[in-house]
N, C-alpha and C. Protein backbone atom coordinates (compact mmCIF):
# COMPACT_ATOMS: atom_id res chain seq x y z
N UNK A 1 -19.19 24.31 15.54
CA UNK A 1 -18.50 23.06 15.81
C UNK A 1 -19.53 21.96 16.01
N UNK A 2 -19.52 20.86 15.14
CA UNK A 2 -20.56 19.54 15.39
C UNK A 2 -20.07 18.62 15.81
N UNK A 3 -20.28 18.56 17.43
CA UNK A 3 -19.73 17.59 18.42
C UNK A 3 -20.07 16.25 18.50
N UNK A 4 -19.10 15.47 18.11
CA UNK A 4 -19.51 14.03 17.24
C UNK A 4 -20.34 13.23 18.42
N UNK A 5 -21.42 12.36 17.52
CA UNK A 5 -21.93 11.82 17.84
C UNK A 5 -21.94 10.53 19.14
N UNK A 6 -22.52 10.24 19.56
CA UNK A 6 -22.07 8.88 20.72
C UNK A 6 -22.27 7.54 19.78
N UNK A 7 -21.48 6.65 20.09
CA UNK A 7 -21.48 5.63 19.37
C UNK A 7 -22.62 4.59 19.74
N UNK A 8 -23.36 3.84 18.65
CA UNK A 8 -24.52 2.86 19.41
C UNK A 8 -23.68 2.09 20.50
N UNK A 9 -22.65 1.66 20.47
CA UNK A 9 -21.84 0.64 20.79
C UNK A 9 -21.29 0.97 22.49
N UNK A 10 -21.04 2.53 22.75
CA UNK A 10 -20.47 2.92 23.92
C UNK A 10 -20.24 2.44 24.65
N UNK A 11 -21.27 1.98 25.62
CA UNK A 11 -21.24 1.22 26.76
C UNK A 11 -19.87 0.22 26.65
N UNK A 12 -20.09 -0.79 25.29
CA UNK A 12 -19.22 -1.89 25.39
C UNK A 12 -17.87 -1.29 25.17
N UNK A 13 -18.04 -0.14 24.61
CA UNK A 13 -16.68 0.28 24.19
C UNK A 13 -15.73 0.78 24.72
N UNK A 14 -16.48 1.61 25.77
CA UNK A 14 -15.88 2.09 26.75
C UNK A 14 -15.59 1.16 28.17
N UNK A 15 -16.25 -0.30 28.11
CA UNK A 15 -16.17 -1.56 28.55
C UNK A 15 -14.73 -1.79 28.30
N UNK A 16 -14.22 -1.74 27.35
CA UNK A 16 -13.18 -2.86 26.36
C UNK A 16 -12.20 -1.68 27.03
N UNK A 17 -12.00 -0.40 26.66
CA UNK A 17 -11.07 0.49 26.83
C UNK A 17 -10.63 0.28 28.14
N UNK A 18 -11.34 0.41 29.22
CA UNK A 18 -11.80 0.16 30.43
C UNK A 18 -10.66 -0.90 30.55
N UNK A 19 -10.99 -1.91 30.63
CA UNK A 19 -10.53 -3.47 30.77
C UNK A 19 -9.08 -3.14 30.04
N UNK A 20 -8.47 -2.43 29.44
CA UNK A 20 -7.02 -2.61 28.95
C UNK A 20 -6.30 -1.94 30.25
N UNK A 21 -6.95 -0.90 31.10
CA UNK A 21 -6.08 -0.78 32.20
C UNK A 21 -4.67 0.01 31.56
N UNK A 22 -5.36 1.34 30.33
CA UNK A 22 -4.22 1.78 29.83
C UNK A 22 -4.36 2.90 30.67
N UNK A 23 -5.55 3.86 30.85
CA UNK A 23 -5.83 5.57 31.25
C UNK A 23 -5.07 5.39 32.37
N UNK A 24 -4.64 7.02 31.96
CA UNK A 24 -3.90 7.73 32.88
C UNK A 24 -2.49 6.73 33.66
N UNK A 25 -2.16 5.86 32.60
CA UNK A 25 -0.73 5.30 33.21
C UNK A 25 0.49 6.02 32.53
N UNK A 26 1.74 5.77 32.96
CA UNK A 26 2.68 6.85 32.66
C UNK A 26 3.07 6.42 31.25
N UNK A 27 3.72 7.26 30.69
CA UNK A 27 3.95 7.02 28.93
C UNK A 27 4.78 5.95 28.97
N UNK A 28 5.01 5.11 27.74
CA UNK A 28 5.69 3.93 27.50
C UNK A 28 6.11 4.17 26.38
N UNK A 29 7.76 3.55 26.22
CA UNK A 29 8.76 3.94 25.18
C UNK A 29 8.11 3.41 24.02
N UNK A 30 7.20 2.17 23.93
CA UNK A 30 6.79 1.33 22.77
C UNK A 30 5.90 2.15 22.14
N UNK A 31 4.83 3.33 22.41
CA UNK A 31 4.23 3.87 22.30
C UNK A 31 4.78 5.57 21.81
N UNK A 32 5.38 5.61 22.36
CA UNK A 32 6.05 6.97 21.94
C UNK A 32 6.98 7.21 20.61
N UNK A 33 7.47 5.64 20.64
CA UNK A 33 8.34 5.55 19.32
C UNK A 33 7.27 5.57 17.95
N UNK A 34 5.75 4.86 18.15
CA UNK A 34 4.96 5.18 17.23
C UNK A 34 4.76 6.38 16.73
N UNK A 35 4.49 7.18 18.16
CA UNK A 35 4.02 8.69 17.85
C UNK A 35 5.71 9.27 16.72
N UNK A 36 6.98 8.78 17.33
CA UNK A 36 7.79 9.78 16.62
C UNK A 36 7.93 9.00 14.98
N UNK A 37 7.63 7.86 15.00
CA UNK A 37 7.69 7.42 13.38
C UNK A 37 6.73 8.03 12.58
N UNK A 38 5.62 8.48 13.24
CA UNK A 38 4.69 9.09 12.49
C UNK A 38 4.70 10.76 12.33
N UNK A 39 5.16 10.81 13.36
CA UNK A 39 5.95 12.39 13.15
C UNK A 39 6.89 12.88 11.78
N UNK A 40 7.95 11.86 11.56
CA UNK A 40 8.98 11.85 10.59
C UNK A 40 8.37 11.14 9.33
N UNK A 41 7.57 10.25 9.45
CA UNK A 41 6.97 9.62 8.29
C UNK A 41 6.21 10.77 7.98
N UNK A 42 5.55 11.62 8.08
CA UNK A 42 4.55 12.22 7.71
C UNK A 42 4.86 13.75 7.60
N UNK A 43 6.07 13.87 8.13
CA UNK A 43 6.31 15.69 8.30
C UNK A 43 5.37 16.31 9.24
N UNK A 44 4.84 15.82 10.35
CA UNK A 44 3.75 16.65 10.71
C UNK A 44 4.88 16.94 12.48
N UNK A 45 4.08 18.13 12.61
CA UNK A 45 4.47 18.64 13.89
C UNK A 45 4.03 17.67 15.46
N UNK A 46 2.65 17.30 14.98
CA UNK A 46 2.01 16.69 16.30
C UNK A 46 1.62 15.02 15.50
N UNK A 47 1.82 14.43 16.61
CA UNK A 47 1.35 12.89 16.42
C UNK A 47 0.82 12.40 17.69
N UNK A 48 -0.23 11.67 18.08
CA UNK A 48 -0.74 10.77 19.24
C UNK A 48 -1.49 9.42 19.06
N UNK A 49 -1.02 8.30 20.21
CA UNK A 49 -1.88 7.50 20.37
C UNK A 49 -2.92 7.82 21.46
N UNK A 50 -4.07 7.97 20.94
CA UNK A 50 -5.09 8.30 21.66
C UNK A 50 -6.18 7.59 22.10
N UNK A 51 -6.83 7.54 23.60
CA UNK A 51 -8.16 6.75 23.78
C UNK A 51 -9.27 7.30 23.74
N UNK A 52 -10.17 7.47 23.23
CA UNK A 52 -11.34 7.94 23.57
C UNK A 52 -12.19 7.26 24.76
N UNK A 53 -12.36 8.47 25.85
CA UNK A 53 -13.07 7.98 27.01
C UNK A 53 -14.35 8.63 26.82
N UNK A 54 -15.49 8.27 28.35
CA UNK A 54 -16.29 8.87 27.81
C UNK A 54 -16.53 10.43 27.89
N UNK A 55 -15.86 10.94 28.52
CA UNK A 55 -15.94 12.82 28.76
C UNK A 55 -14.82 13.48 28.01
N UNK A 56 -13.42 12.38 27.63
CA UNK A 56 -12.51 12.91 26.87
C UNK A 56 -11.49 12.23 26.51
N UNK A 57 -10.54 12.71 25.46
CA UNK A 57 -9.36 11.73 24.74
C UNK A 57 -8.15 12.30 26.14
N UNK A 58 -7.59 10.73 25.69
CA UNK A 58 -6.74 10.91 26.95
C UNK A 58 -5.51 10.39 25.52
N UNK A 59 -4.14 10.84 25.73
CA UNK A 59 -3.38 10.71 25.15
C UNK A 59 -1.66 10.17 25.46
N UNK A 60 -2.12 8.37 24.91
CA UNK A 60 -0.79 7.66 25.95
C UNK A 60 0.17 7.90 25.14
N UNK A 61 0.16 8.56 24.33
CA UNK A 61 1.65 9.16 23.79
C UNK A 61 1.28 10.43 23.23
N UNK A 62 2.15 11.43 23.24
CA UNK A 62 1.85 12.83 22.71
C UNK A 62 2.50 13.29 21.94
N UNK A 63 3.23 12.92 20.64
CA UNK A 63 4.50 13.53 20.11
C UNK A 63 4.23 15.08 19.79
N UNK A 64 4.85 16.28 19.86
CA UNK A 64 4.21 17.58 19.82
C UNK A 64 3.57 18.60 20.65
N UNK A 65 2.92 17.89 21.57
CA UNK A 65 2.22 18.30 22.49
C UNK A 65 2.51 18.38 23.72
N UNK A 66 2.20 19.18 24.65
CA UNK A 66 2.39 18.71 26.29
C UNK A 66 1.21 18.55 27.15
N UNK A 67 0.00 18.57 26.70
CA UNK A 67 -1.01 18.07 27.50
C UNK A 67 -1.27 16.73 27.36
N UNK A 68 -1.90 16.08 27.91
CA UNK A 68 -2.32 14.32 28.15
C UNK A 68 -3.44 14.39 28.31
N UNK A 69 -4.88 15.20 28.16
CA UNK A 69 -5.85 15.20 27.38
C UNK A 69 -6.95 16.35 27.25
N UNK A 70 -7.36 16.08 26.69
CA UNK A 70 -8.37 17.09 26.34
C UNK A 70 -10.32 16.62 26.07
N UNK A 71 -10.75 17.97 26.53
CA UNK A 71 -12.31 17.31 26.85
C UNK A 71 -12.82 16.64 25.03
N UNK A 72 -13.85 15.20 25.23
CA UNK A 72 -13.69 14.83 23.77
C UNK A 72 -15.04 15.73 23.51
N UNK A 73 -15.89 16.53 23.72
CA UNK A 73 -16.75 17.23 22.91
C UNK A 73 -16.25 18.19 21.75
N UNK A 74 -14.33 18.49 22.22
CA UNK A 74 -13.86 19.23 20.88
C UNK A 74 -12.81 18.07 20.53
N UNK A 75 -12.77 17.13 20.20
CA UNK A 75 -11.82 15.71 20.27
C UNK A 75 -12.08 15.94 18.69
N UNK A 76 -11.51 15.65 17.44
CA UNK A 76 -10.90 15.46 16.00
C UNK A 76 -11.25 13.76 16.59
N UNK A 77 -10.60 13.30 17.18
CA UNK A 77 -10.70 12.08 17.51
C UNK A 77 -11.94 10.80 18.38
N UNK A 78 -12.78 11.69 18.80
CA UNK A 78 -14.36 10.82 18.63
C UNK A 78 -14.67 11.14 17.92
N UNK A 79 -14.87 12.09 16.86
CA UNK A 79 -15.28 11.50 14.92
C UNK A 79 -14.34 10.76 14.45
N UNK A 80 -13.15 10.29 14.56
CA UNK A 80 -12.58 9.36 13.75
C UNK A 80 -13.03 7.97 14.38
N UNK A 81 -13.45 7.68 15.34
CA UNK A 81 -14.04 6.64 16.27
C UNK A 81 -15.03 6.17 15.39
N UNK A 82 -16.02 7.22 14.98
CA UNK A 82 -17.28 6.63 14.14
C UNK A 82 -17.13 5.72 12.98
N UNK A 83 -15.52 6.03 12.74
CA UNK A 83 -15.51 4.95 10.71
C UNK A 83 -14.40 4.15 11.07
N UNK A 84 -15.23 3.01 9.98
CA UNK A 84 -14.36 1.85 10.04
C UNK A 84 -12.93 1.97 9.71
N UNK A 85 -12.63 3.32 8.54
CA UNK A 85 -11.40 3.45 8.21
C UNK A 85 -10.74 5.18 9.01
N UNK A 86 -10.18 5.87 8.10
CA UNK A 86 -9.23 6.92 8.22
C UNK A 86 -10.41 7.73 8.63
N UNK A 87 -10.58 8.76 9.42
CA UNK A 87 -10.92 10.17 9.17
C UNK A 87 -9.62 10.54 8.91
N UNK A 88 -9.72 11.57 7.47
CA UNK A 88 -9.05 12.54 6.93
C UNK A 88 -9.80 13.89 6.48
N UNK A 89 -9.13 15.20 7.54
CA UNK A 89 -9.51 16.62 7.31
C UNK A 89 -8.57 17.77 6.53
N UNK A 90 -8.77 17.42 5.01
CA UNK A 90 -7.33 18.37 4.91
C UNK A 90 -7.40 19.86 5.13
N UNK A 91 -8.61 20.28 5.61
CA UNK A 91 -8.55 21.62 5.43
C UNK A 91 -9.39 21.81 6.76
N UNK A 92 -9.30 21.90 7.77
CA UNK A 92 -10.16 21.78 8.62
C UNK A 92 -10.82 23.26 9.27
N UNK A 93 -10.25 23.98 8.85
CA UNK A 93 -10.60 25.92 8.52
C UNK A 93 -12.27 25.91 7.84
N UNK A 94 -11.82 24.73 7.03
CA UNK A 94 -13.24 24.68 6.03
C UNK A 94 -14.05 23.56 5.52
N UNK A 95 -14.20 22.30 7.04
CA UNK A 95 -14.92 21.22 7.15
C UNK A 95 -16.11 22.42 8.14
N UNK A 96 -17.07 22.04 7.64
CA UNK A 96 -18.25 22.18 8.86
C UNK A 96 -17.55 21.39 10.14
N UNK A 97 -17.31 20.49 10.12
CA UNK A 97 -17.73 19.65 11.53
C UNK A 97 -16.66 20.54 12.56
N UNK A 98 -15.14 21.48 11.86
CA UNK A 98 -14.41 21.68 12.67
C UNK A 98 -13.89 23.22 12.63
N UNK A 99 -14.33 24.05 11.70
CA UNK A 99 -14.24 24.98 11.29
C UNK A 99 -14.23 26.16 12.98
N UNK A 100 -15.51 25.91 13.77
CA UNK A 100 -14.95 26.82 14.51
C UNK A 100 -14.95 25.96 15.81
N UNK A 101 -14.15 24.78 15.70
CA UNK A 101 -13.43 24.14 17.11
C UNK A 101 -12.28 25.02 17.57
N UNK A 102 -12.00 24.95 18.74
CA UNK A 102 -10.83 25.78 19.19
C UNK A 102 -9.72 25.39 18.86
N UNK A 103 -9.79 23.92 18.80
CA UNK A 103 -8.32 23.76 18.52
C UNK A 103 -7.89 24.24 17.42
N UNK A 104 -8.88 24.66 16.20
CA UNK A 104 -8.64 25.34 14.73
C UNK A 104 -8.58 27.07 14.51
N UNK A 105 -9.62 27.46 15.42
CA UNK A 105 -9.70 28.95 15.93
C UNK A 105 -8.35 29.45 16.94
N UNK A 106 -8.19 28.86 17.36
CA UNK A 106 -6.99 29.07 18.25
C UNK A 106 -5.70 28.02 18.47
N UNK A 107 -5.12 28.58 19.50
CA UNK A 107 -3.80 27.64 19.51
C UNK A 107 -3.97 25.97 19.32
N UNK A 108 -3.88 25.05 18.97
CA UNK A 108 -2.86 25.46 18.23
C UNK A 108 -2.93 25.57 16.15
N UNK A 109 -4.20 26.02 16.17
CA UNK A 109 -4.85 25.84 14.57
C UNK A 109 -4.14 25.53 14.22
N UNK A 110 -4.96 23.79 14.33
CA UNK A 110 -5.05 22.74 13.46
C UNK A 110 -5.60 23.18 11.93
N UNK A 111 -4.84 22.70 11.04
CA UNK A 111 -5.73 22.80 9.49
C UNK A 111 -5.74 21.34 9.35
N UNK A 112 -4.65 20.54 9.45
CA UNK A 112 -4.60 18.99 8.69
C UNK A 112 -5.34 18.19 10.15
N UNK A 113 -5.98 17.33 9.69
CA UNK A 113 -5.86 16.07 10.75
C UNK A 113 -6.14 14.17 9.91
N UNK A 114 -5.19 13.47 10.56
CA UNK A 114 -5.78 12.29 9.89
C UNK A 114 -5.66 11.47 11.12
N UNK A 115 -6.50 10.54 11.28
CA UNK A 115 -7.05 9.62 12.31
C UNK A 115 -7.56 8.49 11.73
N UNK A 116 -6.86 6.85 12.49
CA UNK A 116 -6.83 5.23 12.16
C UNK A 116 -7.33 5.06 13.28
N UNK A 117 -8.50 4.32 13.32
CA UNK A 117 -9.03 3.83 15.00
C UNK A 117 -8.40 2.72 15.13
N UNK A 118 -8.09 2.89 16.53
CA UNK A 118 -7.63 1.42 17.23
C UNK A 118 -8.90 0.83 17.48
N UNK A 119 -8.39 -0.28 17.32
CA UNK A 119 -9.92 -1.34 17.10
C UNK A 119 -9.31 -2.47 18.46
N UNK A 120 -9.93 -3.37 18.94
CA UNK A 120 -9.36 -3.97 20.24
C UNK A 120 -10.75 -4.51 20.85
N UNK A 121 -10.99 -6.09 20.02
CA UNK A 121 -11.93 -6.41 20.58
C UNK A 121 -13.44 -6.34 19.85
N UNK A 122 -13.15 -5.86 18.37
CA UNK A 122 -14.53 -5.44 17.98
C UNK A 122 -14.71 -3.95 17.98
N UNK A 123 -14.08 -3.34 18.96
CA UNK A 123 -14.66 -1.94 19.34
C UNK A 123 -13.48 -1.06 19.03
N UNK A 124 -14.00 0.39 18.49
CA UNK A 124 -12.46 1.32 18.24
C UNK A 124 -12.76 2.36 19.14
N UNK A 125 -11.55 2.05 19.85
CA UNK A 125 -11.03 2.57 21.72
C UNK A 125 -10.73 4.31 21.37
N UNK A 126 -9.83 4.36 20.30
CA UNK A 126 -9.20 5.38 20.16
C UNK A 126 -8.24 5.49 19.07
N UNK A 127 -7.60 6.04 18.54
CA UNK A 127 -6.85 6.35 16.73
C UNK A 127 -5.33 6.28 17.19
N UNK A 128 -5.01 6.81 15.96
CA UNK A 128 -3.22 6.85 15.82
C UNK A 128 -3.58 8.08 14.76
N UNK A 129 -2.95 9.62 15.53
CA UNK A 129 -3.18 10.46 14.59
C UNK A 129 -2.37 11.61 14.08
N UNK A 130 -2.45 11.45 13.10
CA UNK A 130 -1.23 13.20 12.82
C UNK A 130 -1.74 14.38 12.53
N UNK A 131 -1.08 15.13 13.31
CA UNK A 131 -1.72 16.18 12.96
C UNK A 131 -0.97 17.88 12.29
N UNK A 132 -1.57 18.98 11.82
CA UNK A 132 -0.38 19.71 11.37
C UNK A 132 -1.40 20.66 11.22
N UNK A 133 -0.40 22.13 11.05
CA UNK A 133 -1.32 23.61 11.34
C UNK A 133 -0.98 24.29 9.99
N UNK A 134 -0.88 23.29 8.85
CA UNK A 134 -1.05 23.97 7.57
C UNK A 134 -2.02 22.81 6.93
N UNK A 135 -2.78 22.93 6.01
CA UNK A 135 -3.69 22.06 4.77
C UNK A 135 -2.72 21.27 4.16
N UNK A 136 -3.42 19.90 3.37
CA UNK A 136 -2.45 19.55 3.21
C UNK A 136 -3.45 18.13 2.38
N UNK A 137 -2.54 17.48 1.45
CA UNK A 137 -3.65 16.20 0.90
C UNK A 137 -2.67 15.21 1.53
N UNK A 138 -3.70 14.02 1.41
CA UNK A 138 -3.08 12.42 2.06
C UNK A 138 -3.47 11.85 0.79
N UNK A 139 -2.32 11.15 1.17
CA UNK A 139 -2.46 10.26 -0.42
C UNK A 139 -2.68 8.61 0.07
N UNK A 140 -3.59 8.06 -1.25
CA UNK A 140 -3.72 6.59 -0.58
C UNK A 140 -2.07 5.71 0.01
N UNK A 141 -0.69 6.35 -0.24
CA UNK A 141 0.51 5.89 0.49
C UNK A 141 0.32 6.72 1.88
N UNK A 142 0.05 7.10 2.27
CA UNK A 142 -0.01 8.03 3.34
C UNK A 142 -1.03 7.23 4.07
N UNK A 143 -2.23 7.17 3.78
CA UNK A 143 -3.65 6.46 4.07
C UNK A 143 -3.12 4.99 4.56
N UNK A 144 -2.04 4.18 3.76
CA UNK A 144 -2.04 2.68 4.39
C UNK A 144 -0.74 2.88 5.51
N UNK A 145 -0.03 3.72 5.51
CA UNK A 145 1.09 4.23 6.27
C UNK A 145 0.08 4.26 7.44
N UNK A 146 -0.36 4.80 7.88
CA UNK A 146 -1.41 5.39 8.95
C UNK A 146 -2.10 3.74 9.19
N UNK A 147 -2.79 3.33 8.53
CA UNK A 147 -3.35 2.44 9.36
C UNK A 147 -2.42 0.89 9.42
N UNK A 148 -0.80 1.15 9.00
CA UNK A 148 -0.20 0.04 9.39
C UNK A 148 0.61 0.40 10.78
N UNK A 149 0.23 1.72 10.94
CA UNK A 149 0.84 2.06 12.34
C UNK A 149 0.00 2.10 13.33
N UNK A 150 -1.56 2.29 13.15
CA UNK A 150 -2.62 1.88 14.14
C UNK A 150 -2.82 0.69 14.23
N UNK A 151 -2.52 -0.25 13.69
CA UNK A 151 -2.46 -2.03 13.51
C UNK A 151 -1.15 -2.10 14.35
N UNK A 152 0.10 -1.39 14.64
CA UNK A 152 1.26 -1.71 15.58
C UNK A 152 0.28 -1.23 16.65
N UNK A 153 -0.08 -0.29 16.68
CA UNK A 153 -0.89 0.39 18.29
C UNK A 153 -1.28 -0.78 18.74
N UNK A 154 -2.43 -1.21 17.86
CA UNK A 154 -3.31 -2.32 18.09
C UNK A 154 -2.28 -3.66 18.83
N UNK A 155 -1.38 -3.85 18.58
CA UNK A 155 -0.68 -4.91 18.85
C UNK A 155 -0.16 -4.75 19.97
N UNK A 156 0.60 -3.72 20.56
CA UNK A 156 1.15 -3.11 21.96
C UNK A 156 -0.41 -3.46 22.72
N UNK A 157 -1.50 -2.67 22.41
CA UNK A 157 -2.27 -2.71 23.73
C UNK A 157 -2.83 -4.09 23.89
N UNK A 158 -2.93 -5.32 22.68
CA UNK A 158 -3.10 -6.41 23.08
C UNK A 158 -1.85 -7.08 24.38
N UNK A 159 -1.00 -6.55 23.82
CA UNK A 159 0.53 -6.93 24.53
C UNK A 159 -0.02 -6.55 26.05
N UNK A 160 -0.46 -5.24 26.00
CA UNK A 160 -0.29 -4.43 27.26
C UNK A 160 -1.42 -5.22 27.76
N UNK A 161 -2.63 -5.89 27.47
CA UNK A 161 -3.57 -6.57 28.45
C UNK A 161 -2.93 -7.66 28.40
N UNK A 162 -2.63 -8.40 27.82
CA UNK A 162 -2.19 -10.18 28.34
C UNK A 162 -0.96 -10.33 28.60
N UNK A 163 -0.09 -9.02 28.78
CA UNK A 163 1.31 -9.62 29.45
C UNK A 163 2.26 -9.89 28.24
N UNK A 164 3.65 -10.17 28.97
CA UNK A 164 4.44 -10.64 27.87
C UNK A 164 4.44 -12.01 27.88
């Protein structure tokens, strides 16, 4: 497992995340309805809006799941942090970077993952991601689907720092 890199940027990034005053607050309907459009848009079992902190992804919506986070040294989601666009894994049994992460070796093997960073400020906080425990291709309709729903993320957590 190749435990993604730290970003040059961290400090500020985890600055910006910081300053939204989202971690560890209770789930919000505006947020959850993302996770389930992307659930049904996509056929996938699991969907989240996720932050990347600095020891781990914390997850303000979970569609699929029942934990609210997990340590980010096995996070799918601080490598999608690193690119400007999608990380997409269609086979993740047989990416180096994830091949023997637990979440792929074990419950709940993951094969698919695709991840849109939320961007907020310059800096990408954390993704909008689907995920699924069979392989699977994304197609460039799939690809702008995904990042017109991390662009709604993006818009809630502006919402969520300056109020209505």
């Amino acid at each position: 497992m190749q435990k993604a890199p730290v970003p040059p940027d961290e400090n500020a990034r985890i600055e910006v995340l910081r300053a939204l005053n989202i971690l560890d607050t209770p789930p919000e309907e505006r947020f959850d309805r993302l996770t389930r459009l992307a659930r049904r848009a996509f056929n996938v079992p699991i969907s989240t809006v996720t932050m990347v902190d600095s020891n781990r992804q914390w997850f303000k919506s979970c569609g699929g799941v029942d934990v609210r986070e997990t340590p980010r040294e096995i996070s799918f989601c601080a490598h999608a942090i690193l690119y400007d666009d999608l990380l997409v894994v269609e086979n993740a049994a047989k990416d180096a970077r994830f091949k023997d992460n637990p979440f792929v070796t074990e419950h709940p093997k993951i094969r698919f993952y695709a991840g849109c960073p939320l961007v907020v400020n310059g800096y990408r906080i954390g993704t909008v991601c689907v995920i699924d425990m069979k392989a699977r291709t994304f197609t460039e309709e799939d690809r702008q689907l995904l990042r017109d729903l991390a662009r709604l993320a993006e818009q809630e957590l502006v919402l969520a720092e300056t109020g209505p």
